[in-house]
C-alpha atoms as a PDB file:
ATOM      1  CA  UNK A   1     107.772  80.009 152.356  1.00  0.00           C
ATOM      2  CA  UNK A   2     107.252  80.029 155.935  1.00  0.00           C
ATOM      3  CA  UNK A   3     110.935  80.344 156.862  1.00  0.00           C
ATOM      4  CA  UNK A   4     110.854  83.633 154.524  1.00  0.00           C
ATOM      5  CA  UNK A   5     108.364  85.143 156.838  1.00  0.00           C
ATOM      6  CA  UNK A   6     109.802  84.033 160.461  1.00  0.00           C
ATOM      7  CA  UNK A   7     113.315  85.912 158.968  1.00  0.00           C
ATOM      8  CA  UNK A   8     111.675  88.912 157.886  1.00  0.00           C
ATOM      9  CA  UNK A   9     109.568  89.346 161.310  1.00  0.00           C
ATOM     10  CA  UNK A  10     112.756  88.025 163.110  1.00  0.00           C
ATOM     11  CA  UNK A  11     114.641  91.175 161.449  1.00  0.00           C
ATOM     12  CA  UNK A  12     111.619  93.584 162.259  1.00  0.00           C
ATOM     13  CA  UNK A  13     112.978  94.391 165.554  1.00  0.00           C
ATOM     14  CA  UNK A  14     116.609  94.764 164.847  1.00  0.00           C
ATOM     15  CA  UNK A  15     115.492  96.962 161.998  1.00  0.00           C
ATOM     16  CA  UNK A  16     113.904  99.231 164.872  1.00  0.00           C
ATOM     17  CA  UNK A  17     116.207  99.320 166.456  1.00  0.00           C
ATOM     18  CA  UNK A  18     118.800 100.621 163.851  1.00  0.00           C
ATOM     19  CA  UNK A  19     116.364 103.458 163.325  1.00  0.00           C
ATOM     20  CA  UNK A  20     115.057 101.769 159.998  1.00  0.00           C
ATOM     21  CA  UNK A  21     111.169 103.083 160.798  1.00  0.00           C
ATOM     22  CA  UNK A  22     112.690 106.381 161.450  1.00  0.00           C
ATOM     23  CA  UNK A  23     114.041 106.678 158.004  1.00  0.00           C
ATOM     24  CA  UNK A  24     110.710 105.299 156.624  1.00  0.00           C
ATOM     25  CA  UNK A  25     109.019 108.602 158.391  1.00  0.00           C
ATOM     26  CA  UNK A  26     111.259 110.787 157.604  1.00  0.00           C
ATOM     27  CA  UNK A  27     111.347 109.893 153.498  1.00  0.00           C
ATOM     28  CA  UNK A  28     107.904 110.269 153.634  1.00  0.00           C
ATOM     29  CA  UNK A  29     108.019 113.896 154.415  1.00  0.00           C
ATOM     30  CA  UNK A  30     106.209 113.073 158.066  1.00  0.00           C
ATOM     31  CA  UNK A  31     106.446 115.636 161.008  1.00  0.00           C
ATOM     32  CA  UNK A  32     105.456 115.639 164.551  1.00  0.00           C
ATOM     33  CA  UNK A  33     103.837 118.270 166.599  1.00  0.00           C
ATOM     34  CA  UNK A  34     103.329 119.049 169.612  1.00  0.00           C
ATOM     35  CA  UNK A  35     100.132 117.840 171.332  1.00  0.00           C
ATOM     36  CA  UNK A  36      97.291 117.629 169.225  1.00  0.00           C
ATOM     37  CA  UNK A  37      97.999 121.042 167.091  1.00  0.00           C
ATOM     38  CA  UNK A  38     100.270 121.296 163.716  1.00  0.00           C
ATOM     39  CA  UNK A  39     103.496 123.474 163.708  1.00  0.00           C
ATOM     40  CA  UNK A  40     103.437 124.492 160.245  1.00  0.00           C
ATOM     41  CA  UNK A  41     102.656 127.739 159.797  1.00  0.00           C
ATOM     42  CA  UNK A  42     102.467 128.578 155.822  1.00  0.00           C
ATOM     43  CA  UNK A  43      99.828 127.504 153.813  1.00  0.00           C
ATOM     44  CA  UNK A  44     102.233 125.355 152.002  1.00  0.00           C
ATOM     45  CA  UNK A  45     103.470 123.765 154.697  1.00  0.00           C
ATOM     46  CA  UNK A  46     100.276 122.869 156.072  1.00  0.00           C
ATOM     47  CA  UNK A  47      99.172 121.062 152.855  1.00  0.00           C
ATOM     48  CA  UNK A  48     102.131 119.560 151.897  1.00  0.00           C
ATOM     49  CA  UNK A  49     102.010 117.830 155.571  1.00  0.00           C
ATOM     50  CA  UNK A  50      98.471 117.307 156.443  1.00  0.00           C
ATOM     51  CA  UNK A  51      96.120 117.600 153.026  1.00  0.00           C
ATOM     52  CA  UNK A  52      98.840 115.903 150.794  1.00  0.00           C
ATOM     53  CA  UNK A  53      98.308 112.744 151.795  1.00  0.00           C
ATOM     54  CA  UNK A  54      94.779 112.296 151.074  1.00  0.00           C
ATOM     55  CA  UNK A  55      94.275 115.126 148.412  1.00  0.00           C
ATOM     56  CA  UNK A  56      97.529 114.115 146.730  1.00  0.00           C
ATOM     57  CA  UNK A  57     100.511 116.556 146.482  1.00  0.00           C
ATOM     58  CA  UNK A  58      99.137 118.376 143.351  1.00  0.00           C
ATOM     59  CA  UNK A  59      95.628 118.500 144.486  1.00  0.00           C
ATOM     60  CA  UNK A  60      94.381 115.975 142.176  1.00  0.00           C
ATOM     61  CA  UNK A  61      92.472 113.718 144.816  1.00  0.00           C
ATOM     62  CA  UNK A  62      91.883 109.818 145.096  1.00  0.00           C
ATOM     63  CA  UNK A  63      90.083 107.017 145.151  1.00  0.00           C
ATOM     64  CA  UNK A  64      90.907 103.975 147.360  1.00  0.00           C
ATOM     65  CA  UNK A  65      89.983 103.143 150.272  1.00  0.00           C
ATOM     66  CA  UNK A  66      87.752 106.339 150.804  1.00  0.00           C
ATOM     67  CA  UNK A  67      87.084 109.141 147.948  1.00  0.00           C
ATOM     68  CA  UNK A  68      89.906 112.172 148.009  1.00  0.00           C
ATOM     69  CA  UNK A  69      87.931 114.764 146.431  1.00  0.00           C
ATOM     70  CA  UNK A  70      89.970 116.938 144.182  1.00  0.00           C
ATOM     71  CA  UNK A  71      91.041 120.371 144.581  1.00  0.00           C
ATOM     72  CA  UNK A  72      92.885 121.029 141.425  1.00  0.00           C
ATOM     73  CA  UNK A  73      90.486 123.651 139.386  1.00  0.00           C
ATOM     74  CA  UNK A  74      88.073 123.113 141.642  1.00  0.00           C
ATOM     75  CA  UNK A  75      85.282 125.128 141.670  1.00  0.00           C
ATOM     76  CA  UNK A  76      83.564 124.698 145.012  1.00  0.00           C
ATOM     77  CA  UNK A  77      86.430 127.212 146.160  1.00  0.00           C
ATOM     78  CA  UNK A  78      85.093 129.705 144.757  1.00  0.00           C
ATOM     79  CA  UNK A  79      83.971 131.480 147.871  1.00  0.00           C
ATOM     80  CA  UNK A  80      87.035 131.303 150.515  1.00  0.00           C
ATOM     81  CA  UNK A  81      84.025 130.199 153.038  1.00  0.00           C
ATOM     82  CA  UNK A  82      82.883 127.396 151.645  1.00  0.00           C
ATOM     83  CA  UNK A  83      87.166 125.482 152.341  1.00  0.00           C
ATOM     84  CA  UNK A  84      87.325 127.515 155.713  1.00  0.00           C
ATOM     85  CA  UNK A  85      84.018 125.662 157.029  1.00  0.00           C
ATOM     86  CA  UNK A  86      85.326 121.935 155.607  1.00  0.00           C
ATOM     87  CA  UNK A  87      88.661 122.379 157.016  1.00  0.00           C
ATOM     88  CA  UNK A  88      87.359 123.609 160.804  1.00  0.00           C
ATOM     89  CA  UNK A  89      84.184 121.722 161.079  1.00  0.00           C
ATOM     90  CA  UNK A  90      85.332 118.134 158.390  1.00  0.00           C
ATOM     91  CA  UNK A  91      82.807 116.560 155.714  1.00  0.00           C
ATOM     92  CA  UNK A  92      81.691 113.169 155.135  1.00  0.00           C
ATOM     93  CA  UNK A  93      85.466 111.029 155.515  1.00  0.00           C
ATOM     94  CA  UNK A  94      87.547 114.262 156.045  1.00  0.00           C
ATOM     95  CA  UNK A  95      88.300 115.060 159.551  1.00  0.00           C
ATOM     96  CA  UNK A  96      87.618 118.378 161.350  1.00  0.00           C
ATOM     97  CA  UNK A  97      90.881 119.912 161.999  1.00  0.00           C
ATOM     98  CA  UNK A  98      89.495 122.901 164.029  1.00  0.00           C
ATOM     99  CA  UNK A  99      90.832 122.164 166.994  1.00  0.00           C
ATOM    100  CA  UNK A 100      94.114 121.344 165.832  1.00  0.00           C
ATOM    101  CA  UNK A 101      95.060 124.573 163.553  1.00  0.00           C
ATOM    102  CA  UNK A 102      94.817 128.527 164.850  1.00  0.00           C
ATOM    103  CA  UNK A 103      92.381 130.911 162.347  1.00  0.00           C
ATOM    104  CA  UNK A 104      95.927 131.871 160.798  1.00  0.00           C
ATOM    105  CA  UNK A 105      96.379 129.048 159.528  1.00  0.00           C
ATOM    106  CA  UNK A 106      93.019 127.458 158.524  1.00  0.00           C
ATOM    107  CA  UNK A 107      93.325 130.714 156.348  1.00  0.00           C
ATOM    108  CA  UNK A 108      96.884 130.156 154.902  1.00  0.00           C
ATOM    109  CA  UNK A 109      95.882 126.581 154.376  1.00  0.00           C
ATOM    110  CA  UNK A 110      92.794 128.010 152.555  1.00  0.00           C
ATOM    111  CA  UNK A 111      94.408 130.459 150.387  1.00  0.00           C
ATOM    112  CA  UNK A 112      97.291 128.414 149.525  1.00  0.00           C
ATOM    113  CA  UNK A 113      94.762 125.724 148.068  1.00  0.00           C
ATOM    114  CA  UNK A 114      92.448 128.667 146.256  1.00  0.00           C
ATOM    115  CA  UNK A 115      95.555 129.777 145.053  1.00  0.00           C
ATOM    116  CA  UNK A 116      97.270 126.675 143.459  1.00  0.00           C
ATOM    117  CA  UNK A 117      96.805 123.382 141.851  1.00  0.00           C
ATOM    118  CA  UNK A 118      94.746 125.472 138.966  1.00  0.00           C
ATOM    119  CA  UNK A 119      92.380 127.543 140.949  1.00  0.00           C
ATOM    120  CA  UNK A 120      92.921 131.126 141.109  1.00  0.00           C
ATOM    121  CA  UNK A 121      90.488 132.869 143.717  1.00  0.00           C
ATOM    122  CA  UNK A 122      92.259 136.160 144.579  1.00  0.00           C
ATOM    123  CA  UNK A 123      90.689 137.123 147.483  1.00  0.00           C
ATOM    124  CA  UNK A 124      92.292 136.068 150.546  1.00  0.00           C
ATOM    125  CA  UNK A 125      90.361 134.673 153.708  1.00  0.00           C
ATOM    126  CA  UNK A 126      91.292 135.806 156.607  1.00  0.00           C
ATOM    127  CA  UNK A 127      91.592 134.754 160.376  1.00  0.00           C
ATOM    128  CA  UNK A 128      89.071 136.640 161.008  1.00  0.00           C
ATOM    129  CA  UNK A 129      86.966 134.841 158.433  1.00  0.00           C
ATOM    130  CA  UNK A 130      88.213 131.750 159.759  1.00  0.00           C
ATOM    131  CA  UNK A 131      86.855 132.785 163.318  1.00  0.00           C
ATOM    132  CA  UNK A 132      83.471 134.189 162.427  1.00  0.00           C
ATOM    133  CA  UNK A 133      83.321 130.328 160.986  1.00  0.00           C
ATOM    134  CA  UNK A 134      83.970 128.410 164.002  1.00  0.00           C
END
């Protein structure tokens, strides 16, 4: 058994090397920005590379090692201000991301999630909205 596990660690570096933990990033849909703000810009974008992996990629949440609350048919989004102050200011194991998204797209962020996944809140929050919130 141990000679199993010296190989494997032994081939840990070569794998880096070859640009194996690159491929493990990229298959897992990961992308880098600049500093400590996101790049996306559509509210699509934004969830599928920041919310997704805790609120699951069709909103329906998790449990593990913390509690994903879902945001399929959820209706706590209801009012567009209630998701604009989560996202800028965080709640209980959810980060704030305030700092590290403009009040565009907090919004698009906000509208694409009271838009999908079963909810169906038609009016739009705005940047502005998102501003008067910080």
């Amino acid at each position: 058994m141990k000679n199993h596990i010296v190989r494997g660690l032994a081939a840990f570096p070569l794998m880096a090397l070859l640009g194996a933990s690159a491929a493990f990033a990229d298959s897992a849909g990961v992308t880098f920005s600049e500093g400590r703000t996101f790049s996306e810009q559509s509210g699509e974008e934004i969830y599928t590379h920041v919310c997704a992996a805790c609120h699951m990629d069709k909103g329906q949440g998790a449990v593990g090692a913390g509690h994903y609350p879902a945001l399929a048919k959820n209706e706590n989004l209801v009012s567009a201000g209630y998701p604009i102050y989560i996202v800028l200011h965080g709640q209980k194991g959810m980060p704030p991301f305030g700092d590290m998204m403009s009040d565009d797209q907090v919004a698009a962020v906000v509208n694409y999630v009271r838009t999908h996944f079963g909810n169906d809140y038609q009016d739009a929050a705005t940047a502005q909205d998102v501003k008067d919130s910080r």
